[in-house]
C-alpha atoms as a PDB file:
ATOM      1  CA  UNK A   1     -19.266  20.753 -25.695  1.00  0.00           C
ATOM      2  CA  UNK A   2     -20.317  22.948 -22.691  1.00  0.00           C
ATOM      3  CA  UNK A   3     -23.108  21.193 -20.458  1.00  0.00           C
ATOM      4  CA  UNK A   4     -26.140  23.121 -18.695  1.00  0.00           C
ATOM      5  CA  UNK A   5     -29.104  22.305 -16.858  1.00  0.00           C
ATOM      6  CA  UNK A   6     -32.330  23.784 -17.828  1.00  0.00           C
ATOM      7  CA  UNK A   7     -34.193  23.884 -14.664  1.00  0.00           C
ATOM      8  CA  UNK A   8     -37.558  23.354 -15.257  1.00  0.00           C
ATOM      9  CA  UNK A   9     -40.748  25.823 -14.041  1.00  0.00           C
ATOM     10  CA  UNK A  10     -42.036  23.432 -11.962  1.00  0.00           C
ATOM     11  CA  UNK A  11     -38.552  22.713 -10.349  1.00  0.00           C
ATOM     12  CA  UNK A  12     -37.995  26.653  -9.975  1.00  0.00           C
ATOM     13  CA  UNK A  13     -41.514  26.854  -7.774  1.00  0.00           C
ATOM     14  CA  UNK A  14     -40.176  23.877  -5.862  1.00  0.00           C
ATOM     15  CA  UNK A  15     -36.875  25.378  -5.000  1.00  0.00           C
ATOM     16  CA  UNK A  16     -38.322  28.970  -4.098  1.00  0.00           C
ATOM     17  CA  UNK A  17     -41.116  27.521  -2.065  1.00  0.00           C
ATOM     18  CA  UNK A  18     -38.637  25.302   0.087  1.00  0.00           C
ATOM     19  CA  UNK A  19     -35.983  28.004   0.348  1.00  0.00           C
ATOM     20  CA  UNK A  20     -38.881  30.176   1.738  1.00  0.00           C
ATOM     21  CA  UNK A  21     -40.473  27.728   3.817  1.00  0.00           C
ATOM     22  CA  UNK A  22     -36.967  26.579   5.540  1.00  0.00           C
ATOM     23  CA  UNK A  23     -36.259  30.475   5.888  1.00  0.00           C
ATOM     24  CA  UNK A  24     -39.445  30.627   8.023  1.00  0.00           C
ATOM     25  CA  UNK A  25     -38.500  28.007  10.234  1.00  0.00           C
ATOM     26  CA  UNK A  26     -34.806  29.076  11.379  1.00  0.00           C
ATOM     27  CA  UNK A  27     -32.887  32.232  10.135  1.00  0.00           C
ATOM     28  CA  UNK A  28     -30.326  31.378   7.509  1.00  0.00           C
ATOM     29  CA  UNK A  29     -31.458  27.846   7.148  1.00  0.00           C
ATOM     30  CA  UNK A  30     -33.281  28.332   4.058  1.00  0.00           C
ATOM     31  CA  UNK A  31     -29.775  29.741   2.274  1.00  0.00           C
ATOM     32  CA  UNK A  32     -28.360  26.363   3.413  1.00  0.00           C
ATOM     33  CA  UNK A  33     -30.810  24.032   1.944  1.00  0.00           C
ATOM     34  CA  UNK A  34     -29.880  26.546  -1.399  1.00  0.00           C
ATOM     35  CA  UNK A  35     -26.339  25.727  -0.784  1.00  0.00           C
ATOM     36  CA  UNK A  36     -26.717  21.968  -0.716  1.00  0.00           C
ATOM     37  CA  UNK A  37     -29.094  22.298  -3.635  1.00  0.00           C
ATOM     38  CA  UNK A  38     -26.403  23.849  -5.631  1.00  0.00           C
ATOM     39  CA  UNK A  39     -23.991  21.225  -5.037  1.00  0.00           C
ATOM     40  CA  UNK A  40     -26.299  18.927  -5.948  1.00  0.00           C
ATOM     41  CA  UNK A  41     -26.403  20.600  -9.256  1.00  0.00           C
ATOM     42  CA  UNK A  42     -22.929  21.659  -9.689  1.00  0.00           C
ATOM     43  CA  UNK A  43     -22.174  17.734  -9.291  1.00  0.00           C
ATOM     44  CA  UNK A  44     -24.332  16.573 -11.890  1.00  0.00           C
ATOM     45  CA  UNK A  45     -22.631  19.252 -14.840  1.00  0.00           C
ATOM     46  CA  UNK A  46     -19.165  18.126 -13.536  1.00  0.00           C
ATOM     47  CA  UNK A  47     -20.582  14.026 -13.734  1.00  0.00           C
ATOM     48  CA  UNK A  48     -24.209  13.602 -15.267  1.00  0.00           C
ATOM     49  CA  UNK A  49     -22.945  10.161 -14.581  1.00  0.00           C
ATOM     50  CA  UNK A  50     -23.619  10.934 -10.956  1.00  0.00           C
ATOM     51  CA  UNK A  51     -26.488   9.426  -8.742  1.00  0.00           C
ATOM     52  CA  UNK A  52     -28.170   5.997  -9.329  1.00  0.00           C
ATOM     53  CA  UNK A  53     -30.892   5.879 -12.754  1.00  0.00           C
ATOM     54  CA  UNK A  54     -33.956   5.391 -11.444  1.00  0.00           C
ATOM     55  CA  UNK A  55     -35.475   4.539 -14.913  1.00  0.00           C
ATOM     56  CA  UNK A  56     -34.346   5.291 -18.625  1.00  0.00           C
ATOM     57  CA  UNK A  57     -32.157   7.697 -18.663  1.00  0.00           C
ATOM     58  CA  UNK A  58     -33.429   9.538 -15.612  1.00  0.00           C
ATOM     59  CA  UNK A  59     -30.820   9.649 -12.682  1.00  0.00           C
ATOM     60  CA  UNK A  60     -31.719  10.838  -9.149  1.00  0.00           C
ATOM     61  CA  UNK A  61     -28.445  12.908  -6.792  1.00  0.00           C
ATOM     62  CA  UNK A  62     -29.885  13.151  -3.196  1.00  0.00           C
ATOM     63  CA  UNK A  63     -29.522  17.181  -1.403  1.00  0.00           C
ATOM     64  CA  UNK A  64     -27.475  16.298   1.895  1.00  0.00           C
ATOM     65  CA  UNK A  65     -29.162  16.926   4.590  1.00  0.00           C
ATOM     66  CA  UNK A  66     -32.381  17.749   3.559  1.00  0.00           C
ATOM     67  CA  UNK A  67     -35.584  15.854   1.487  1.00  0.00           C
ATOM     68  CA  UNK A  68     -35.262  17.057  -1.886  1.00  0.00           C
ATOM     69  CA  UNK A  69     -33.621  14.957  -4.661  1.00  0.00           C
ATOM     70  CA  UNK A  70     -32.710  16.182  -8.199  1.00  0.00           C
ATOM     71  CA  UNK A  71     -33.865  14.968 -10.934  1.00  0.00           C
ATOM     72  CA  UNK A  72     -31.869  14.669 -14.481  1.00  0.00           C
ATOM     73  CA  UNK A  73     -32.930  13.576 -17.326  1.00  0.00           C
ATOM     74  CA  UNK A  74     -30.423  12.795 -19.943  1.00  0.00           C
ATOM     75  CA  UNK A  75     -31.190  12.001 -23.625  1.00  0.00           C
ATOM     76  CA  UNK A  76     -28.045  10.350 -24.522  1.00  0.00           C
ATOM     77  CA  UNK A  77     -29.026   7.560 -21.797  1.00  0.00           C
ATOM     78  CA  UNK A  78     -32.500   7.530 -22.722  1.00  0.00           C
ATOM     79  CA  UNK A  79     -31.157   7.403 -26.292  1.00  0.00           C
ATOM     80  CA  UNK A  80     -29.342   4.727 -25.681  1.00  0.00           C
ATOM     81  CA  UNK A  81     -32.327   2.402 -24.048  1.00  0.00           C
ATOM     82  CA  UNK A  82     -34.568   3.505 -26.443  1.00  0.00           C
ATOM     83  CA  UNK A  83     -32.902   3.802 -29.884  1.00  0.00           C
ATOM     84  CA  UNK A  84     -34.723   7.298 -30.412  1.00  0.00           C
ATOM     85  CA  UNK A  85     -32.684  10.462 -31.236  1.00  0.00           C
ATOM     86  CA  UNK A  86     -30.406  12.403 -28.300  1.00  0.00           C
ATOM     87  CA  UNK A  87     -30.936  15.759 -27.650  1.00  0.00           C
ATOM     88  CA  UNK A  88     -28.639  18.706 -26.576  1.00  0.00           C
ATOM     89  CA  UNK A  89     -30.477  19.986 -23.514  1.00  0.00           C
ATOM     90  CA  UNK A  90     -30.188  18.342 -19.991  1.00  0.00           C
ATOM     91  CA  UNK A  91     -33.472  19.749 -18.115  1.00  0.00           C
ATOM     92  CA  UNK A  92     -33.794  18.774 -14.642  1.00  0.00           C
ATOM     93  CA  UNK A  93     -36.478  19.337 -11.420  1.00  0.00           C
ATOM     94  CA  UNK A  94     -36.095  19.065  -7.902  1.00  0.00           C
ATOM     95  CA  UNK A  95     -39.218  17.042  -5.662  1.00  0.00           C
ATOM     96  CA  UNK A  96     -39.107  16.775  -1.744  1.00  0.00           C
ATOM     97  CA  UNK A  97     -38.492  13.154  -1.257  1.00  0.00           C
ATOM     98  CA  UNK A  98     -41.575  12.488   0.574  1.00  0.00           C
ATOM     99  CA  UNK A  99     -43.899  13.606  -1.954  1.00  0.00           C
ATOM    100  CA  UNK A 100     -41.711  12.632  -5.136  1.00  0.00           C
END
């Protein structure tokens, strides 16, 4: 079975407001925060395992070097605290740290 992340509206806003806003303050160093925030991502399809869970189901993966975290949510952990039904999709969003 092939994983994906959905990546929520919300999360999209987050990342294309940050991206801008680091862009702003130095030239190139909004591309790097996008870099980090990829492998953020790309390690949570290769190990949704990854990161500590911060409450049912919901695990947190830190962006090096910068104050974002990811977010997933995954309904085979949440199915397995709650007894309710696992679902296919794995959506996700990304909060600055200091706000989250």
């Amino acid at each position: 079975m092939k994983r994906g992340l959905e990546i929520r509206a919300e999360a999209s806003r987050h990342i294309a407001e940050a991206l801008s806003w680091y862009e702003a303050q130095r030239q190139g160093l909004g591309w790097t925060f996008r870099d980090k925030l990829d492998n953020a991502l790309k390690l949570l399809l290769e190990h949704p395992e990854a990161g500590p869970e911060v409450y049912r189901g919901l695990r947190r993966v830190l962006v090096d070097h910068f104050p974002y975290a990811v977010y997933l949510f995954s309904p085979q952990e949440s199915h397995r605290h709650s007894g309710g039904p696992a679902h296919a999709t794995t959506p996700s969003t990304v909060e600055h740290t200091r706000r989250a």
